[in-house]
C-alpha atoms as a PDB file:
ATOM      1  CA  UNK A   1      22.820   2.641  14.312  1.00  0.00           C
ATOM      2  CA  UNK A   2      24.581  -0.559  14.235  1.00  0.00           C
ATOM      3  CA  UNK A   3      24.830  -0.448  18.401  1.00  0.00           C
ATOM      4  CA  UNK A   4      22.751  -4.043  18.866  1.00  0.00           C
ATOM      5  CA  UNK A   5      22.100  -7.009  17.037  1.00  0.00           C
ATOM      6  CA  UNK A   6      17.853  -6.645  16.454  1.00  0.00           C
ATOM      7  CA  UNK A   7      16.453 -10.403  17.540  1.00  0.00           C
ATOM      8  CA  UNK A   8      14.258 -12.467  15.359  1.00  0.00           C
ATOM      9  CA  UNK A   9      11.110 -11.862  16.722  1.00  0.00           C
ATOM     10  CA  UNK A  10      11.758  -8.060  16.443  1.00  0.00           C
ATOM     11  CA  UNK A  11      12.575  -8.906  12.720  1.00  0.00           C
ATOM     12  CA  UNK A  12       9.400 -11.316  12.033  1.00  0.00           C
ATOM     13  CA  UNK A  13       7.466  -8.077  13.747  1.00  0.00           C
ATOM     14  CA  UNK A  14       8.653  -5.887  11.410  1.00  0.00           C
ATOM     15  CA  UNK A  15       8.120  -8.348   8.342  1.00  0.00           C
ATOM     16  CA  UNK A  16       4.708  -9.374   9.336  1.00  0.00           C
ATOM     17  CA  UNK A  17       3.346  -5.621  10.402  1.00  0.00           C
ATOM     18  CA  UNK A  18       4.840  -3.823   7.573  1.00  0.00           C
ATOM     19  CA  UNK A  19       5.263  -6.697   4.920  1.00  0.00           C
ATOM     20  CA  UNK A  20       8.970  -5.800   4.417  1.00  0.00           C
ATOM     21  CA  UNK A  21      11.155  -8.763   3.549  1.00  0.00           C
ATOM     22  CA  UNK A  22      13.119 -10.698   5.790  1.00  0.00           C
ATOM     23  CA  UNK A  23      16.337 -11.234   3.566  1.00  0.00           C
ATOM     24  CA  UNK A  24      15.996  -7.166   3.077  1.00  0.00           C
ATOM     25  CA  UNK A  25      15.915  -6.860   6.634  1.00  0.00           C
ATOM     26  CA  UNK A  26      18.700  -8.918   7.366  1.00  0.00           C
ATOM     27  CA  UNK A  27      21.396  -8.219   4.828  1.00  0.00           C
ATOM     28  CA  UNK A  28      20.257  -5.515   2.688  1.00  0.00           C
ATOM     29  CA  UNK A  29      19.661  -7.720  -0.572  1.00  0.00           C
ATOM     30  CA  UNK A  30      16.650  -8.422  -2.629  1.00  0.00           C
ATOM     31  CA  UNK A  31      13.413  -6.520  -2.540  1.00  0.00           C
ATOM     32  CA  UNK A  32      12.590  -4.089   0.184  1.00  0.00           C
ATOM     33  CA  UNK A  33       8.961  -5.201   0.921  1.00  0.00           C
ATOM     34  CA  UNK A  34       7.495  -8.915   0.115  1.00  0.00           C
ATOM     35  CA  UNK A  35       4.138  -7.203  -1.429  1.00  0.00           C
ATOM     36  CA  UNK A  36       3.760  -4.822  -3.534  1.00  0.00           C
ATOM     37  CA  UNK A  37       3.245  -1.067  -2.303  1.00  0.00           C
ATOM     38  CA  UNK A  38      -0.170  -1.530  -4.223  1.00  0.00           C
ATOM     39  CA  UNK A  39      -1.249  -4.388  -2.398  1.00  0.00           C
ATOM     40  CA  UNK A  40      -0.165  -2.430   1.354  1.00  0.00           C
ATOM     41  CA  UNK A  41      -1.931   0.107   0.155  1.00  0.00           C
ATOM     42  CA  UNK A  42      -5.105  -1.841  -1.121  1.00  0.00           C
ATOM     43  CA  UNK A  43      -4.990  -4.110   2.025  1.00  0.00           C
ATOM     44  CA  UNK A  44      -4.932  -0.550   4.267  1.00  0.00           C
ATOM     45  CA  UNK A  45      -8.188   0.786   2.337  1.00  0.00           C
ATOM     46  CA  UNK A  46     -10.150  -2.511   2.689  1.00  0.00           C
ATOM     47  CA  UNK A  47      -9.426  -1.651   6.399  1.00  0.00           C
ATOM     48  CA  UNK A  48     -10.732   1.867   6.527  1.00  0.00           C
ATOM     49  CA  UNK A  49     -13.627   0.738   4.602  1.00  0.00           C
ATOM     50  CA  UNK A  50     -14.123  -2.405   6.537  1.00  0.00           C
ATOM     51  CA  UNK A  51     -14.707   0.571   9.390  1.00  0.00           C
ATOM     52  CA  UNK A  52     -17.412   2.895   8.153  1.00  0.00           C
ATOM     53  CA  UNK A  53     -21.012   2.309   7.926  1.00  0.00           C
ATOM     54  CA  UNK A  54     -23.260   1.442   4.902  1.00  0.00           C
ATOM     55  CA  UNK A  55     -23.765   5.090   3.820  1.00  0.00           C
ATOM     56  CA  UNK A  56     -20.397   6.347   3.830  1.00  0.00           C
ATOM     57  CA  UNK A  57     -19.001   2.942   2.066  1.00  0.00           C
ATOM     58  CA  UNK A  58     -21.242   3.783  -0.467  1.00  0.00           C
ATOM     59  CA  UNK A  59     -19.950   7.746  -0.980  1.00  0.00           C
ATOM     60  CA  UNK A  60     -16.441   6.253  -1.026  1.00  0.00           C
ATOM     61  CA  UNK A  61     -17.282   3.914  -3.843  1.00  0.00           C
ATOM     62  CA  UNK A  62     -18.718   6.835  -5.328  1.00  0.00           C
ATOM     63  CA  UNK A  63     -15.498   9.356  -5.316  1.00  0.00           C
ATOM     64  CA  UNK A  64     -13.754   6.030  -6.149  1.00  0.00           C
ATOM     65  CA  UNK A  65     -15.406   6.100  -9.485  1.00  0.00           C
ATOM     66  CA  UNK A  66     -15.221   9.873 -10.119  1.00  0.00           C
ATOM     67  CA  UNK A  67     -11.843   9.760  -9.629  1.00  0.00           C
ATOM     68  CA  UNK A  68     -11.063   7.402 -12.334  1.00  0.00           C
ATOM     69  CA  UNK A  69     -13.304   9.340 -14.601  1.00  0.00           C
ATOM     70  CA  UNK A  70     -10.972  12.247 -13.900  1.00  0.00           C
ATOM     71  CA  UNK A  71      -8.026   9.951 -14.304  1.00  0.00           C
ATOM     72  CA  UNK A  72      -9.180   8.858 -17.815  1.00  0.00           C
ATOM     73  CA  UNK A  73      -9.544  12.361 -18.815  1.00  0.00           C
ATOM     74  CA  UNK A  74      -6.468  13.359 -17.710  1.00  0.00           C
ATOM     75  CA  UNK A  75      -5.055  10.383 -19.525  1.00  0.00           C
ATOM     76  CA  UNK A  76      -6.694  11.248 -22.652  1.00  0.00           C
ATOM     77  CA  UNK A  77      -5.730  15.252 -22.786  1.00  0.00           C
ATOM     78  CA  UNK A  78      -2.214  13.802 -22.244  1.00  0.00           C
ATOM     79  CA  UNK A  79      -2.395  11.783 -25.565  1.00  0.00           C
ATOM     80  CA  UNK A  80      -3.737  14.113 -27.462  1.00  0.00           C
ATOM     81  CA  UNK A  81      -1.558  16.466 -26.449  1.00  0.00           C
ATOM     82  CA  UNK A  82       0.993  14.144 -26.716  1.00  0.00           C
END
């Protein structure tokens, strides 16, 4: 709201706990997040995974892999559709 100037340590906070980018932050320029939304993402799944036990890391590795099956056929209907 523009009401109080946010300190540094609040802005290193933010940076570090959300990876957005300091100079973004600050003054509005450059990119909005230092790593990639792939990367958050990935880093946020290793977590989760990190979490369950041996037979449920091994299901989610499974739907993992059918979903890129269903990806790739998706993909290919596309082209020859396309």
């Amino acid at each position: 709201m523009g009401n109080r100037k946010i300190s540094e340590r609040i802005i290193h906070l933010i940076s570090v706990v959300y990876k957005v980018n300091k100079e973004w932050l600050k003054t509005g320029k450059g990119d909005m997040f230092s790593t990639s939304m792939t990367e958050v993402k990935l880093e946020h799944l290793a977590g989760v995974f990190s979490k369950l036990d041996d037979l449920l890391q091994d299901y989610l590795i499974k739907q993992a892999n059918e979903l890129l099956d269903i990806q790739k056929k998706i993909k290919k209907k596309r082209t020859s559709n396309g």
